[in-house]
Protein backbone atom coordinates (compact mmCIF):
# COMPACT_ATOMS: atom_id res chain seq x y z
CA UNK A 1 -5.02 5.03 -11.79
CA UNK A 2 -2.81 7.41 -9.79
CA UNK A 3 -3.96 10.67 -9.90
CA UNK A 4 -0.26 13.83 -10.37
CA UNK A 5 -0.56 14.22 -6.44
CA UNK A 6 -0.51 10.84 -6.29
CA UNK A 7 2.58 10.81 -8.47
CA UNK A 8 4.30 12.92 -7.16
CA UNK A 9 4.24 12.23 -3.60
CA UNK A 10 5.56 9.19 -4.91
CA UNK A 11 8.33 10.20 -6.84
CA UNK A 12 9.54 12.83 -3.49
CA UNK A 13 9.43 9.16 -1.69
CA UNK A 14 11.05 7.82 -3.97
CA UNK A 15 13.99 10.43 -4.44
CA UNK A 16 14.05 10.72 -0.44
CA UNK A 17 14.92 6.77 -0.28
CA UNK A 18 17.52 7.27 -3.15
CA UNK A 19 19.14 10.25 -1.00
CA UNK A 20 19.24 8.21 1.91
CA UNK A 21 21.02 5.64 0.16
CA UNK A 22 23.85 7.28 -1.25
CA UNK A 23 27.16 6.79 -0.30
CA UNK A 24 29.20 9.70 1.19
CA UNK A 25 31.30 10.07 -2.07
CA UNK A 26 27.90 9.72 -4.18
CA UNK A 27 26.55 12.76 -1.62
CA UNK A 28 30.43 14.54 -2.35
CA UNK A 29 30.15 14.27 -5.74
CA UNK A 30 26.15 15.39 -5.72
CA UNK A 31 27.15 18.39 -3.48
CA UNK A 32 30.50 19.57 -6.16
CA UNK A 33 28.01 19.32 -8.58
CA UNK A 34 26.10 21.95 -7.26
CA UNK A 35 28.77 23.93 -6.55
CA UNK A 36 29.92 24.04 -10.36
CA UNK A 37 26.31 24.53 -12.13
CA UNK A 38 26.06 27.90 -9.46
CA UNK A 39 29.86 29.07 -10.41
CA UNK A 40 28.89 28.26 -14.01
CA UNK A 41 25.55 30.61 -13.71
CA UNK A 42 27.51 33.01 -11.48
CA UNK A 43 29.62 33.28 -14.22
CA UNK A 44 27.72 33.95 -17.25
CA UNK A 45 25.54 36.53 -15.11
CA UNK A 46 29.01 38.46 -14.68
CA UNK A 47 29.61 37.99 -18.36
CA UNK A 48 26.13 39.67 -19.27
CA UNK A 49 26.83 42.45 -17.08
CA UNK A 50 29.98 43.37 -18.62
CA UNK A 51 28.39 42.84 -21.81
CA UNK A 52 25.84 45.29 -20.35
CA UNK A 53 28.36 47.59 -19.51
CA UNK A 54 30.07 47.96 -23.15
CA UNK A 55 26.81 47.93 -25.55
CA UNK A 56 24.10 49.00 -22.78
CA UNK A 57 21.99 46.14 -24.17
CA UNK A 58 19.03 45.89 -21.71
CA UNK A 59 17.28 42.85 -22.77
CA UNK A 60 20.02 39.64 -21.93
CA UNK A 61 19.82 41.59 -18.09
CA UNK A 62 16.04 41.87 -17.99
CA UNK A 63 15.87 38.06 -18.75
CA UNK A 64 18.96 36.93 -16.21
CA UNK A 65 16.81 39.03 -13.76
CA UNK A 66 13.79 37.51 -14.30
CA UNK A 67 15.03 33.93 -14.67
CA UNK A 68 16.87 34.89 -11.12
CA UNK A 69 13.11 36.07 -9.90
CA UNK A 70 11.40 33.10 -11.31
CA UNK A 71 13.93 30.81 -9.45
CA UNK A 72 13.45 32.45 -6.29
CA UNK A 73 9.58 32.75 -6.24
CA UNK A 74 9.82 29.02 -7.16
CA UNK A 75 11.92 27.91 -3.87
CA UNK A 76 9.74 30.32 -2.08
CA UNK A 77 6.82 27.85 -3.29
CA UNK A 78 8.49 24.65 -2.88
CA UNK A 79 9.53 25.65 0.50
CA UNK A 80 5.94 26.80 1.13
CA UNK A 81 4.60 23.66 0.28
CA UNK A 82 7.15 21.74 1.74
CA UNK A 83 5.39 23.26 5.08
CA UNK A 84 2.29 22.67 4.20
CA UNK A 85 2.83 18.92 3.73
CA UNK A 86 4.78 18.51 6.85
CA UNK A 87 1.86 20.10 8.68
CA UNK A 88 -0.70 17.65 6.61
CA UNK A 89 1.26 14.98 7.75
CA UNK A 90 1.55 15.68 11.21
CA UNK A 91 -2.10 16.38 11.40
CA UNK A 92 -2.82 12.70 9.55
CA UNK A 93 -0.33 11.07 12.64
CA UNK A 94 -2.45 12.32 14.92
CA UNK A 95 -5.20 11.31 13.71
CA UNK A 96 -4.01 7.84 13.07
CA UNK A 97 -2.75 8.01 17.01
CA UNK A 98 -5.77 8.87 18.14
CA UNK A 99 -7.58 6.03 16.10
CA UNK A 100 -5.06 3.54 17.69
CA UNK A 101 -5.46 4.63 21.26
CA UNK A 102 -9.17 4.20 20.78
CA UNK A 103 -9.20 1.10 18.83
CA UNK A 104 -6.98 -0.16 22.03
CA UNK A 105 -9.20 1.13 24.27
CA UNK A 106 -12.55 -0.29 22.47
CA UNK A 107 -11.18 -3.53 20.93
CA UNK A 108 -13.82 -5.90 21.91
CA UNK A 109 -16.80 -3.33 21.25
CA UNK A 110 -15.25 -2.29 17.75
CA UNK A 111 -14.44 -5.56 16.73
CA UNK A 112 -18.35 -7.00 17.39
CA UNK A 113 -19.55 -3.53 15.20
CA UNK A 114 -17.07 -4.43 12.46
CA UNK A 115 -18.04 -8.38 12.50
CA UNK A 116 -21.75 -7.27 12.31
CA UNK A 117 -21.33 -4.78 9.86
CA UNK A 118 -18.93 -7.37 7.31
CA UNK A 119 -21.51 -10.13 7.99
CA UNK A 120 -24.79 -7.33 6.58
CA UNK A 121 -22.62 -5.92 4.18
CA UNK A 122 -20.44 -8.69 2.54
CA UNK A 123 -20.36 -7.28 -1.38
CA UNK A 124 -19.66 -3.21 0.14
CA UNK A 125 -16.57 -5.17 2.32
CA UNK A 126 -15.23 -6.36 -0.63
CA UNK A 127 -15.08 -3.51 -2.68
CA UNK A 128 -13.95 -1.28 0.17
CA UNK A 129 -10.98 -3.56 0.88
CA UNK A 130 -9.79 -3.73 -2.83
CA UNK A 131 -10.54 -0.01 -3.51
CA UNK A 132 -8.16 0.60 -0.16
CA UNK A 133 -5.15 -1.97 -1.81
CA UNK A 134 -5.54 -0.52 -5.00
CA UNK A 135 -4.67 3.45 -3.39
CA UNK A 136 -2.84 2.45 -0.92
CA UNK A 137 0.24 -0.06 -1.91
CA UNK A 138 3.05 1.84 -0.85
CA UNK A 139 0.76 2.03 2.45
CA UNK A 140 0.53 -1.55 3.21
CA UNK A 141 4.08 -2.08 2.14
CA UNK A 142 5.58 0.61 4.93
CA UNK A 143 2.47 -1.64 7.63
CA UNK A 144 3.82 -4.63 6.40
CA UNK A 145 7.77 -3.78 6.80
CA UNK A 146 6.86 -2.04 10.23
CA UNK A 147 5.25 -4.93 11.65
CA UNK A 148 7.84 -6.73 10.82
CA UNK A 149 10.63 -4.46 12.75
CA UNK A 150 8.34 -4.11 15.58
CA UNK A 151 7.71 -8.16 16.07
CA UNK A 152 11.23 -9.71 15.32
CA UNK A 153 9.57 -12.86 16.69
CA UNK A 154 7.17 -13.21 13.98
CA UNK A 155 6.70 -16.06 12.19
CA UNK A 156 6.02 -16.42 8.86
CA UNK A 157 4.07 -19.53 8.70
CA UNK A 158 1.53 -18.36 11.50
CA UNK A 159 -1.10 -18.46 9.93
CA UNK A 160 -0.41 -22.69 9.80
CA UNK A 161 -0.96 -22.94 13.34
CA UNK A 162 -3.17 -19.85 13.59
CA UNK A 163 -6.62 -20.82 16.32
CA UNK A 164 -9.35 -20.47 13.68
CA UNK A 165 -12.05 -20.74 16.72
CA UNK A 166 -10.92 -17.28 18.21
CA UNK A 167 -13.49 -14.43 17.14
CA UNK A 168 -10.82 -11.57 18.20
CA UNK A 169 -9.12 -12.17 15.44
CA UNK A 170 -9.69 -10.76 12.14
CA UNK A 171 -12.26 -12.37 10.72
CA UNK A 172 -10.14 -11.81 7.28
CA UNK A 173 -7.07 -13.10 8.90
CA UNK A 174 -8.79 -16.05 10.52
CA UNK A 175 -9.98 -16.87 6.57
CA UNK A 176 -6.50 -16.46 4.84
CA UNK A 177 -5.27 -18.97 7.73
CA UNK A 178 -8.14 -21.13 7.10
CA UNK A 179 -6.85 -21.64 2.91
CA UNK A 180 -3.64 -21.84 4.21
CA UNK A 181 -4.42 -24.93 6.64
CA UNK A 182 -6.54 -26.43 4.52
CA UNK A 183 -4.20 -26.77 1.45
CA UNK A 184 -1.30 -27.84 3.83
CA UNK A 185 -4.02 -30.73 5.36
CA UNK A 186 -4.48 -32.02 1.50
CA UNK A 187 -0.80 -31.08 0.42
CA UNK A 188 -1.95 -28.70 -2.16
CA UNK A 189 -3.60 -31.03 -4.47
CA UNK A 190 -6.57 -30.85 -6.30
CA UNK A 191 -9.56 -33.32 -5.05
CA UNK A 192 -9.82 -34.77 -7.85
CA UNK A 193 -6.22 -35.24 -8.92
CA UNK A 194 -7.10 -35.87 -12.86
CA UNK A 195 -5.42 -34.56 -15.87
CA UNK A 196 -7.94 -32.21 -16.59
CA UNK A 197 -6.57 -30.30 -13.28
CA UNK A 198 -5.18 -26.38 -13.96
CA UNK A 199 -2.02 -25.72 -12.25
CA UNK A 200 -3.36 -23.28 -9.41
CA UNK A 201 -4.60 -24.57 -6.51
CA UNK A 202 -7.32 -23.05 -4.24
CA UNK A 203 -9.32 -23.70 -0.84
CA UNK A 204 -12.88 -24.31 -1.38
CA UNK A 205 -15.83 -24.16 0.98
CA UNK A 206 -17.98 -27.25 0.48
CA UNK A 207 -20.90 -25.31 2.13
CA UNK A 208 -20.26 -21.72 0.77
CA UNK A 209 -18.92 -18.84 2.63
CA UNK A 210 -21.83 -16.81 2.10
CA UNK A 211 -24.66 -18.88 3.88
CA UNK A 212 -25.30 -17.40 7.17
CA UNK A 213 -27.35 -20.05 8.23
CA UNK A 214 -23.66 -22.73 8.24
CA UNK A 215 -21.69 -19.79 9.98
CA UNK A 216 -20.37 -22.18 12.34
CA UNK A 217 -19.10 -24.30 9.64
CA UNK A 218 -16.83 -20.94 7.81
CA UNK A 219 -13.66 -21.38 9.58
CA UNK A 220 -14.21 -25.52 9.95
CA UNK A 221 -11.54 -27.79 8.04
CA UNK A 222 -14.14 -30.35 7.56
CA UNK A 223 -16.22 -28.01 5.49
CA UNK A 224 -13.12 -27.37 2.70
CA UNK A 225 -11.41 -29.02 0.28
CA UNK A 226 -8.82 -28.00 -2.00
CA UNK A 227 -9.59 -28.20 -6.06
CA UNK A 228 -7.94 -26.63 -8.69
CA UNK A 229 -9.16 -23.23 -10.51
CA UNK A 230 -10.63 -24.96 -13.01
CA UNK A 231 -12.95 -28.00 -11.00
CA UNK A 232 -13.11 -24.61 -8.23
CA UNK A 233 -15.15 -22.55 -11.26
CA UNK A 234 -17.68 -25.53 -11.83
CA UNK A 235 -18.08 -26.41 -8.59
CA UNK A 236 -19.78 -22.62 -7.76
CA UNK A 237 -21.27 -22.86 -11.25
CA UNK A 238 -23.41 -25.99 -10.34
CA UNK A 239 -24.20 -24.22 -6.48
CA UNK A 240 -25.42 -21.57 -8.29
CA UNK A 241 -27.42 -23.69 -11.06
CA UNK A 242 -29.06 -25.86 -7.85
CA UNK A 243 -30.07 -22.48 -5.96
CA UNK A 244 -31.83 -21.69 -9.03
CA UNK A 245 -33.44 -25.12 -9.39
């Protein structure tokens, strides 16, 4: 659940992307609107003071003089934490720049660390990664999009032809490309082809994923099949009923 910050953060984004969309007569027509709403308010402050003037009633000034406070302590605010995100913001790049110009510089020595740590820690791995999706999807959308401007020679069917043998890679990545081959070898269609089959179609690991001892055999074609959701369910269901056996 997104916590207010959360919200609204998102809702400056989003207003920021609608402003940078307009038009110039949608911006004209944003800008005269301005303009009337302050003549408007101009206005009836002029009115009060006359009105001031004749009957020496106090209170309608006292509260167009503090609505005019309130507004301007509240700019004051919004300007000050305008600032302050900016500055947050800038600080975060940094840090992210920094991260990339060391991950650059340590790619081979990071990438062993992460591999080790995934392989010991397979259950905390998964629940980082979908606790990071979950808070972070207008975050992988802007990776995603910027990827994509700064390789206009990607392709999108790379992970088809994607070399599952070479350990730089992700070891995520080289899995995803793995399901992806695999359903393309056996054109998407369950093993056993039967009408009990449900309509979605995964990539199954005949020797499971999880047994260190077959690591070599993760990322092999020959170890995976493709069954539907349903035969996929009872096929773990009777690994799991033989490990207890």
């Amino acid at each position: 659940m997104k916590t207010s910050e959360k919200k609204r953060a998102y809702q400056r984004a989003y207003q920021a992307k609608k402003r940078a969309e307009q038009t110039e007569e949608q911006k004209e027509a944003t800008r005269a609107y301005n303009r009337a709403w302050r003549a408007q308010n101009k206005a009836r402050e002029e009115m009060a003071f006359q009105r001031f003037k004749a009957n020496n009633n106090i209170d309608e000034m006292r509260e167009i003089v503090e609505s005019r406070d309130a507004l301007r302590t509240y700019n004051r605010e919004a300007k000050a934490k305008s600032r302050a995100r900016q500055k947050e913001e800038e600080k975060r790049e940094e840090k992210r720049a920094y991260h990339r110009a060391y991950y650059q510089a340590n790619k081979e020595k990071m990438n062993a660390q992460m591999k080790k740590w995934n392989e010991e820690n397979p259950e905390k791995k998964k629940g980082y990664d979908k606790k990071w999706r979950e808070e972070n999807k207008e975050r992988k959308k802007e990776l995603n999009r910027k990827f994509r401007e700064e390789n206009p020679n990607y392709q999108q069917n790379f992970l088809e032809t994607l070399d599952l043998t070479d350990e730089s890679i992700a070891e995520h990545t080289r899995r995803l490309a793995w399901g992806v081959q695999v359903r393309k070898r056996d054109e998407n269609r369950c093993y056993y082809n039967s009408e009990e089959c449900s309509k979605t179609i995964d990539a199954h690991h005949i020797i499971p994923y999880e047994w260190k001892s077959f690591d070599k055999l993760r990322f092999s074609l020959d170890n995976g099949r493709c069954l539907c959701r349903k035969h996929h369910i009872e096929a773990h269901k009777e690994i799991t009923k033989w490990m207890r056996e």
